[in-house]
C-alpha atoms as a PDB file:
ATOM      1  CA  UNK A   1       9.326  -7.341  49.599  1.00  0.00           C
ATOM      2  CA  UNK A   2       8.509 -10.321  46.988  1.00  0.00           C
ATOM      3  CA  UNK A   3       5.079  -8.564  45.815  1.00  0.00           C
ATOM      4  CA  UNK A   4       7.435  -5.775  45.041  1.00  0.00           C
ATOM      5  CA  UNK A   5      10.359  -7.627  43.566  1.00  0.00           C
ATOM      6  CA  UNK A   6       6.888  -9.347  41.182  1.00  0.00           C
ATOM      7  CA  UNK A   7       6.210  -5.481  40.386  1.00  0.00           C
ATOM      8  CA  UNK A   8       9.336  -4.093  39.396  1.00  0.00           C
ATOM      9  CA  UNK A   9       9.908  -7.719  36.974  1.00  0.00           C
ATOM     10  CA  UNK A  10       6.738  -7.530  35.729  1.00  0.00           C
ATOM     11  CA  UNK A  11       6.970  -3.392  34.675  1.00  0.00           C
ATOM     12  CA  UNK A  12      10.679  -3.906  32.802  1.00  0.00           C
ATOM     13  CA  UNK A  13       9.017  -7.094  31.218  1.00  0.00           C
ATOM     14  CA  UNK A  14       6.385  -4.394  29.634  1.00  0.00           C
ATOM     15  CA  UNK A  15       8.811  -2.104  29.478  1.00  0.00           C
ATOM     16  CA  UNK A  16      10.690  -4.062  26.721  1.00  0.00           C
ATOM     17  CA  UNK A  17       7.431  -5.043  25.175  1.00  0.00           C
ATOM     18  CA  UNK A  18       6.411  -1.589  24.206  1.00  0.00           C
ATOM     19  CA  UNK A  19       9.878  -0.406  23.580  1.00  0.00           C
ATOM     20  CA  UNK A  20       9.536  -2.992  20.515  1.00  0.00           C
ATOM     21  CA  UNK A  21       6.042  -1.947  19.224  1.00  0.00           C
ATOM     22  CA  UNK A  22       5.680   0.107  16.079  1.00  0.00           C
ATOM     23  CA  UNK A  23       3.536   2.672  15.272  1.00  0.00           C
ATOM     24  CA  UNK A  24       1.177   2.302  12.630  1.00  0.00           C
ATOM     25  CA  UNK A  25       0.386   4.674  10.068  1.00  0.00           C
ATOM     26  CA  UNK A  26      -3.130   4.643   8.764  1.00  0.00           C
ATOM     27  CA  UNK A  27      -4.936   8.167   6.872  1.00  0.00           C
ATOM     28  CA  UNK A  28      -7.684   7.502   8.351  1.00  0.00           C
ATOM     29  CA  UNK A  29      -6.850   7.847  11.926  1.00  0.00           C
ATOM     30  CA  UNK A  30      -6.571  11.728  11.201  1.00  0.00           C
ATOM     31  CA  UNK A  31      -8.766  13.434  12.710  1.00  0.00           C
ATOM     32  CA  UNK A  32     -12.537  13.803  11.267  1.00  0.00           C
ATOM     33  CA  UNK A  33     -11.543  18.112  10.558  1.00  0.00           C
ATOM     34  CA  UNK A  34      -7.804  17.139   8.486  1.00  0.00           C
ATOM     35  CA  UNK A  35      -9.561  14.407   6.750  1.00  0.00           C
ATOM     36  CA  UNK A  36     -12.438  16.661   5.520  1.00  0.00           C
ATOM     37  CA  UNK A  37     -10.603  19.917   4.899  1.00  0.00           C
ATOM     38  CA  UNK A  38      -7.663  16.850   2.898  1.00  0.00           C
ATOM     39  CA  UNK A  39     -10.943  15.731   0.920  1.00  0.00           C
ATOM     40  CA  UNK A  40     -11.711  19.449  -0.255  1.00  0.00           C
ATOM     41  CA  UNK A  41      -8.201  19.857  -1.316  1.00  0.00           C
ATOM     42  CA  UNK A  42      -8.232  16.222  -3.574  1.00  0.00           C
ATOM     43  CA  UNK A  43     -11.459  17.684  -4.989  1.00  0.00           C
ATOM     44  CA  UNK A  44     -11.041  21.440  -5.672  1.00  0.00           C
ATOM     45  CA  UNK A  45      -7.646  19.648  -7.480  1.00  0.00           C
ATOM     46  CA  UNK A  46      -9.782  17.554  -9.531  1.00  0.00           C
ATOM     47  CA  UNK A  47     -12.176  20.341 -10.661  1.00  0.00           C
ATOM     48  CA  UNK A  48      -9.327  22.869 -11.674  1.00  0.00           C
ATOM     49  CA  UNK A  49      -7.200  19.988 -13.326  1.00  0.00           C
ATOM     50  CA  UNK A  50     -10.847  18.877 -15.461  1.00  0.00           C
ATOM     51  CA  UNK A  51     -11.244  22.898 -16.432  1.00  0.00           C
ATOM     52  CA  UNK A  52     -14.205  23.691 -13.693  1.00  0.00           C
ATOM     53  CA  UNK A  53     -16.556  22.074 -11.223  1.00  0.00           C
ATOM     54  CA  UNK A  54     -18.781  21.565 -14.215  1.00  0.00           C
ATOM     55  CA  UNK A  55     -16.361  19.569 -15.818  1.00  0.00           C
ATOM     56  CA  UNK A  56     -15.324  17.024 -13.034  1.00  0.00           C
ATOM     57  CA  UNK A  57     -18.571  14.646 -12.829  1.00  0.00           C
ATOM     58  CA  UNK A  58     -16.200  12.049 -11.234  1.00  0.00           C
ATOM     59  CA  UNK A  59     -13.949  14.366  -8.626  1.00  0.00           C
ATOM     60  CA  UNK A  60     -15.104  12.963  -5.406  1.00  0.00           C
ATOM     61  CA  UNK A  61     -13.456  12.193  -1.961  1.00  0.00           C
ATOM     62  CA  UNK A  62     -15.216  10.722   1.266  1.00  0.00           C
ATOM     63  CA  UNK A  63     -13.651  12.155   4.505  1.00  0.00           C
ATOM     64  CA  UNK A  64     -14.666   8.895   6.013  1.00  0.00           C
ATOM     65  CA  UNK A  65     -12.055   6.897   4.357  1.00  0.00           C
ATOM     66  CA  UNK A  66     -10.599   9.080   1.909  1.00  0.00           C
ATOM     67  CA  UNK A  67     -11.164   7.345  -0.844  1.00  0.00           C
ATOM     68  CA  UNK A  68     -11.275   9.537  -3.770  1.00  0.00           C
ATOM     69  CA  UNK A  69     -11.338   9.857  -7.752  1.00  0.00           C
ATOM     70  CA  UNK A  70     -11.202  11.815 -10.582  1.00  0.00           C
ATOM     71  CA  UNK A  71     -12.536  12.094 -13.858  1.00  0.00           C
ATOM     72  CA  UNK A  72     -13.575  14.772 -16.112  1.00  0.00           C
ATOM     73  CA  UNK A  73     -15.559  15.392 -19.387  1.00  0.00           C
ATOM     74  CA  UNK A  74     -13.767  16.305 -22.064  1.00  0.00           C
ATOM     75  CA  UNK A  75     -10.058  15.484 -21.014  1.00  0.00           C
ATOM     76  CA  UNK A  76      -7.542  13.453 -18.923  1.00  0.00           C
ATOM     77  CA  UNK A  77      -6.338  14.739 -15.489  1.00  0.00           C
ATOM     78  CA  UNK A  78      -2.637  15.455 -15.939  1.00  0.00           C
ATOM     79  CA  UNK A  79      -2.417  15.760 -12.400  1.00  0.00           C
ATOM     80  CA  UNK A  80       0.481  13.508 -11.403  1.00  0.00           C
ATOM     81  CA  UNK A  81      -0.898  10.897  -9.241  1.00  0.00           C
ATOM     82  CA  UNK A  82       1.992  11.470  -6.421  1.00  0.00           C
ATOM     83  CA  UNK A  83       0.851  15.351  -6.919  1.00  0.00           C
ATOM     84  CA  UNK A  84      -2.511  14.743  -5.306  1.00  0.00           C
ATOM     85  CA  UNK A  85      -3.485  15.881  -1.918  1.00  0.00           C
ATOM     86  CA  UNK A  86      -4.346  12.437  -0.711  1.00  0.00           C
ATOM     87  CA  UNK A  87      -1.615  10.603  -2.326  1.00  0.00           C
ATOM     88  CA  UNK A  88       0.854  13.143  -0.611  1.00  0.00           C
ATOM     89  CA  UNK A  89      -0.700  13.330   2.676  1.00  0.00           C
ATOM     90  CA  UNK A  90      -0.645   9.657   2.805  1.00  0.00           C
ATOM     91  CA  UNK A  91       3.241   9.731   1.928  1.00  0.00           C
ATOM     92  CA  UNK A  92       4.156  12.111   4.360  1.00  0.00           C
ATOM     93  CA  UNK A  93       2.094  10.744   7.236  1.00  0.00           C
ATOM     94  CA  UNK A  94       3.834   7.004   6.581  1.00  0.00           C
ATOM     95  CA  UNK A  95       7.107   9.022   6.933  1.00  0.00           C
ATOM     96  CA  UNK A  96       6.066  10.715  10.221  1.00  0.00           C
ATOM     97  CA  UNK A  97       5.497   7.300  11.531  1.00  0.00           C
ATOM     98  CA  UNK A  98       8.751   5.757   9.569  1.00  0.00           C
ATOM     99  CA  UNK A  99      11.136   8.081  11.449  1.00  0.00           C
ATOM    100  CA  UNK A 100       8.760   7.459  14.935  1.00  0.00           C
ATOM    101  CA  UNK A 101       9.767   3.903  14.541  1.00  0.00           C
ATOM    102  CA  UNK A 102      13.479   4.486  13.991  1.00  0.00           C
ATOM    103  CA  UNK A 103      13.449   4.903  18.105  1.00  0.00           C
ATOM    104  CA  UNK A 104      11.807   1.370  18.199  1.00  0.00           C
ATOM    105  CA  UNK A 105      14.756  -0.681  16.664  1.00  0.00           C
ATOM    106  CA  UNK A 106      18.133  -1.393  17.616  1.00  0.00           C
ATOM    107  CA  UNK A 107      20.618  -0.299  15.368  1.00  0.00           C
ATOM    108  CA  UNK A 108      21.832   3.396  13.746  1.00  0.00           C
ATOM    109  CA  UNK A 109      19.164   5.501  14.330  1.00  0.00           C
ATOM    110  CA  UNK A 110      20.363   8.080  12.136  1.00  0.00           C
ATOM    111  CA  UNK A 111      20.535   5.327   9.445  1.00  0.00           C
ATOM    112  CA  UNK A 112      17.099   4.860   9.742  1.00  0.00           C
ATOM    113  CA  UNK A 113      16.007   8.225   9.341  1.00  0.00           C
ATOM    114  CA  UNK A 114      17.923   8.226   6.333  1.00  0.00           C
ATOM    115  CA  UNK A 115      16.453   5.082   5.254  1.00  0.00           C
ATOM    116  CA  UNK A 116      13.165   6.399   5.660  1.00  0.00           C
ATOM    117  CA  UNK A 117      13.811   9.772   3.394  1.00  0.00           C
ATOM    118  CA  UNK A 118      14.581   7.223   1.073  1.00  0.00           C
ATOM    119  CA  UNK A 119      11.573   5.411   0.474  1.00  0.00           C
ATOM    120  CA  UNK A 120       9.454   8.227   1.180  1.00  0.00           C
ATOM    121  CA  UNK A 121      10.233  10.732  -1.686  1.00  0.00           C
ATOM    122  CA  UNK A 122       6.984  12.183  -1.379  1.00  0.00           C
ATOM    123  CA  UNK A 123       5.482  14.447  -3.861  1.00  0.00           C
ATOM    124  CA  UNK A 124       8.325  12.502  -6.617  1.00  0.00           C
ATOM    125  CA  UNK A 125       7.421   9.713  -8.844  1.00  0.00           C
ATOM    126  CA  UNK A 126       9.651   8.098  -6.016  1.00  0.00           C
ATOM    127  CA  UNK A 127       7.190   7.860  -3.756  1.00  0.00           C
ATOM    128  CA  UNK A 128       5.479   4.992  -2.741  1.00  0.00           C
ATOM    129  CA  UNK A 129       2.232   4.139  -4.131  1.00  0.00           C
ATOM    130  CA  UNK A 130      -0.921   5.824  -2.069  1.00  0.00           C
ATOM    131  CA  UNK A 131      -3.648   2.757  -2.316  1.00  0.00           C
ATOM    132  CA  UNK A 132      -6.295   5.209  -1.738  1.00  0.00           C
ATOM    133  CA  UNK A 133      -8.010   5.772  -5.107  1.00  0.00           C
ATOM    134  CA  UNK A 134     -11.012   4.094  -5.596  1.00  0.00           C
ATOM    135  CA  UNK A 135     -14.059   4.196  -7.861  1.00  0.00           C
ATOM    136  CA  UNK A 136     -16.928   5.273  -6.023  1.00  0.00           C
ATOM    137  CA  UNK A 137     -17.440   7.023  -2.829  1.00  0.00           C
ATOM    138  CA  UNK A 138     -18.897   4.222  -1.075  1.00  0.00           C
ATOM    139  CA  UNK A 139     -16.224   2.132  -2.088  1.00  0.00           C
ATOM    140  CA  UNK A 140     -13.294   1.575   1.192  1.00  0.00           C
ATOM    141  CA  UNK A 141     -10.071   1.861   0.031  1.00  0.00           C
ATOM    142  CA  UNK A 142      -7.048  -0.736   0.225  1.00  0.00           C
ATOM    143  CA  UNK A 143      -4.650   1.655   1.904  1.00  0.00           C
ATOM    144  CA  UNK A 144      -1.818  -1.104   2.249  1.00  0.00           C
ATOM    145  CA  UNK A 145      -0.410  -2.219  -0.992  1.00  0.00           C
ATOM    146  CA  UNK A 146       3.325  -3.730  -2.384  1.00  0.00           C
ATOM    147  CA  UNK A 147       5.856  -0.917  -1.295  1.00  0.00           C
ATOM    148  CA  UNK A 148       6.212   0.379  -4.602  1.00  0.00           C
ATOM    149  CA  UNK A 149       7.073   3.346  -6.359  1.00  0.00           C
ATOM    150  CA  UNK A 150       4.794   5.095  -9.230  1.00  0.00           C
ATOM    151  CA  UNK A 151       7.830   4.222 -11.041  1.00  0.00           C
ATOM    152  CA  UNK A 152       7.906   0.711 -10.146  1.00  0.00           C
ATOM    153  CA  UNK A 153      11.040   0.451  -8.155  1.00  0.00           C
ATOM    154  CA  UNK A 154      10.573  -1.565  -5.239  1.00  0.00           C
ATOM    155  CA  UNK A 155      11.018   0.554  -1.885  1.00  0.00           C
ATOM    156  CA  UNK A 156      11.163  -2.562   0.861  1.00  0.00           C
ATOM    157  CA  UNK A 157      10.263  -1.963   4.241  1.00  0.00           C
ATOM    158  CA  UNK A 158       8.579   1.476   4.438  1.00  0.00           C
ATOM    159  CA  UNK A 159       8.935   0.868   8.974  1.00  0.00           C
ATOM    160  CA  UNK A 160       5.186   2.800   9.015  1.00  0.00           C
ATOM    161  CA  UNK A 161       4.009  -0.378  10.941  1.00  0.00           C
ATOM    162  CA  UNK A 162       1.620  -1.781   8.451  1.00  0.00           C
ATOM    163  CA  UNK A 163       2.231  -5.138   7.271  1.00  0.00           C
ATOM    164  CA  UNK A 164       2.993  -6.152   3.771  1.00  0.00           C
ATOM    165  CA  UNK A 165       4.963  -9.961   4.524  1.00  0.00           C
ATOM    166  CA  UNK A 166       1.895 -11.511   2.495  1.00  0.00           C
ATOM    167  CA  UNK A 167       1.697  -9.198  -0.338  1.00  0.00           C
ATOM    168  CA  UNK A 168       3.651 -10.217  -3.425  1.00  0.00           C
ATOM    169  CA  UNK A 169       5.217  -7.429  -5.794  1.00  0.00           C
ATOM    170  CA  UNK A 170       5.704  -8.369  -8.957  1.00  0.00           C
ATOM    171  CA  UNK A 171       8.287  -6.045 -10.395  1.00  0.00           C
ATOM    172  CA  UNK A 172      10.362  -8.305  -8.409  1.00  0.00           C
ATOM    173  CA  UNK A 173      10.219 -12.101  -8.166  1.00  0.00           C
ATOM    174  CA  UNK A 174      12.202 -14.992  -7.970  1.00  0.00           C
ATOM    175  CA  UNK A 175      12.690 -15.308 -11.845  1.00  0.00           C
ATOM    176  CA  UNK A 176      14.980 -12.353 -11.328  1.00  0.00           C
ATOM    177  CA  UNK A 177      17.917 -14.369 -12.739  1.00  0.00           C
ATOM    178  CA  UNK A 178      16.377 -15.144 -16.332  1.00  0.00           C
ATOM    179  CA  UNK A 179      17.380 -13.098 -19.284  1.00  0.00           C
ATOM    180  CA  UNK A 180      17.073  -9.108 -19.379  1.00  0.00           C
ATOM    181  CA  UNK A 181      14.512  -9.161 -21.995  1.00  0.00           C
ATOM    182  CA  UNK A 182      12.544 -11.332 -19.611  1.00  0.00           C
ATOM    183  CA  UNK A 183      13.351  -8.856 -16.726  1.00  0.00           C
ATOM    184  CA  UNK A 184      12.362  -5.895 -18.803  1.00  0.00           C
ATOM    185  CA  UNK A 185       8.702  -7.272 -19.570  1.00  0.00           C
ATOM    186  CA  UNK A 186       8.629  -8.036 -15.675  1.00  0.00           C
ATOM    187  CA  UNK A 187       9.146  -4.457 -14.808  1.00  0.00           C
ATOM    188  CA  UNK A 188       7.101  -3.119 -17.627  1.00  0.00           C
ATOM    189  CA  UNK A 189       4.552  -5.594 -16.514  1.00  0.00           C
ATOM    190  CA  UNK A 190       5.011  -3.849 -12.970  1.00  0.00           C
ATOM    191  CA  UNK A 191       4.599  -0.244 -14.127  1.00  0.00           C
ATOM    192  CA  UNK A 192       1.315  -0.894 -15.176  1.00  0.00           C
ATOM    193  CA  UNK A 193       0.568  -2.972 -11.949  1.00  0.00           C
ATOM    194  CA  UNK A 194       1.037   0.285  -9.704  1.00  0.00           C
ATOM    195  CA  UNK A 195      -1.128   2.289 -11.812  1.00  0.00           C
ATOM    196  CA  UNK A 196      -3.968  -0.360 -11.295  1.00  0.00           C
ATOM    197  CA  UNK A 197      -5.835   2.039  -8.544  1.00  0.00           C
ATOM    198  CA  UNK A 198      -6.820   4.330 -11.276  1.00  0.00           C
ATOM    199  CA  UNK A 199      -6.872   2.036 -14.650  1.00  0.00           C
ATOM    200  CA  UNK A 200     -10.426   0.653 -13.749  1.00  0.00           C
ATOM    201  CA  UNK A 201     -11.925   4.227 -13.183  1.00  0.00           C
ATOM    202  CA  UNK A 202     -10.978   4.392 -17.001  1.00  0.00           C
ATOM    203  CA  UNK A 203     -13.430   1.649 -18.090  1.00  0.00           C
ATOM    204  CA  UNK A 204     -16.277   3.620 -15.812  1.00  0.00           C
ATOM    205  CA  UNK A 205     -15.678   6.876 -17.552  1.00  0.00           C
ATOM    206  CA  UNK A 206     -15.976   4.780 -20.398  1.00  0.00           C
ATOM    207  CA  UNK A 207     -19.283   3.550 -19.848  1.00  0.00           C
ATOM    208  CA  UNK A 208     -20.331   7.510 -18.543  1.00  0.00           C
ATOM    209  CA  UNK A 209     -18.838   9.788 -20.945  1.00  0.00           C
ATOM    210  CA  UNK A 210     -16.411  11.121 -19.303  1.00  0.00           C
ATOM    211  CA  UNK A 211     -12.278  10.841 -18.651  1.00  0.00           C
ATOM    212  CA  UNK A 212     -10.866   9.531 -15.820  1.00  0.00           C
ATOM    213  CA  UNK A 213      -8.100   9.236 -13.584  1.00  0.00           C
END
């Protein structure tokens, strides 16, 4: 009767543990045929954005990690970055997971799944920031990243289970009470910050001829 009293506390103990975990959203735990057939999407997008295969040197994407770029010869993608395969996928699979972990938390559930539409405004400049471009194939993406929009806003807690308590964003800091021309450089400043996954492929197409995103 005690060794079965010792199993029944011991089973609502992990009960209540695993109630509390969160899921965690990560690409590249897709499965090795989405990732591939994902990576033929980013880079069929690349070559008709850049005019042709022939004219997107730089559109690659490695169904390993799905890291991926862009650049092409004689223009600038105008692709919007949240507009990209990869980019989008990785938005809508952090809100899968976002609305999974609304049944983890106490509170309004409902709420929750509201919060979650949100900060997930995939396929929008609302979205949050994919930190999957990179500049080489070889190179492993960052993945996590300040919760960010491409338009700089800050999004908070995007509840996919990855986490960002050590990252700092700075279109938001603790100099938030100085003047608004101070506060509008910050944000400016913040803008570009997002973009950084793509700037540096600029300076490589730079040093290769071509344009890059």
């Amino acid at each position: 009767m005690k060794f079965v009293n010792t199993v029944s506390t011991l089973f609502v103990a992990a009960s209540a543990v695993m109630a509390t975990d969160l899921a965690v959203w990560k690409i590249t735990d897709l499965d090795n045929g989405t990732r591939a057939n994902l990576c033929e999407q980013q880079i069929q997008t690349c070559q008709n954005n850049c005019g042709g295969a022939d004219q997107a040197p730089m559109a690659f994407c490695n169904p390993e990690t799905v890291g991926w770029g862009c650049g092409c010869k004689s223009n600038t993608p105008t692709f919007q970055s949240w507009n990209w395969p990869v980019p989008a996928r990785d938005c809508t699979g952090s809100l899968e997971i976002c609305k999974e972990n609304c049944g983890s938390e106490p509170g309004d559930r409902n709420q929750c799944y509201a919060d979650c539409s949100t900060s997930h405004q995939c396929n929008t400049e609302n979205a949050p920031v994919s930190y999957t471009n990179v500049t080489d194939p070889s190179v492993t993406p960052l993945y996590v990243g300040p919760a960010v929009s491409y338009n700089g806003t800050e999004l908070g807690d995007l509840n996919d289970g990855n986490d960002r308590s050590d990252l700092e964003d700075s279109s938001t800091n603790a100099e938030s009470e100085e003047d608004s021309s101070s506060s509008t450089d910050t944000k400016s400043e913040a803008g570009s910050l997002v973009k950084s996954a793509g700037i540096v492929l600029f300076a490589i197409a730079a040093a290769v001829g071509v344009s890059a995103f």
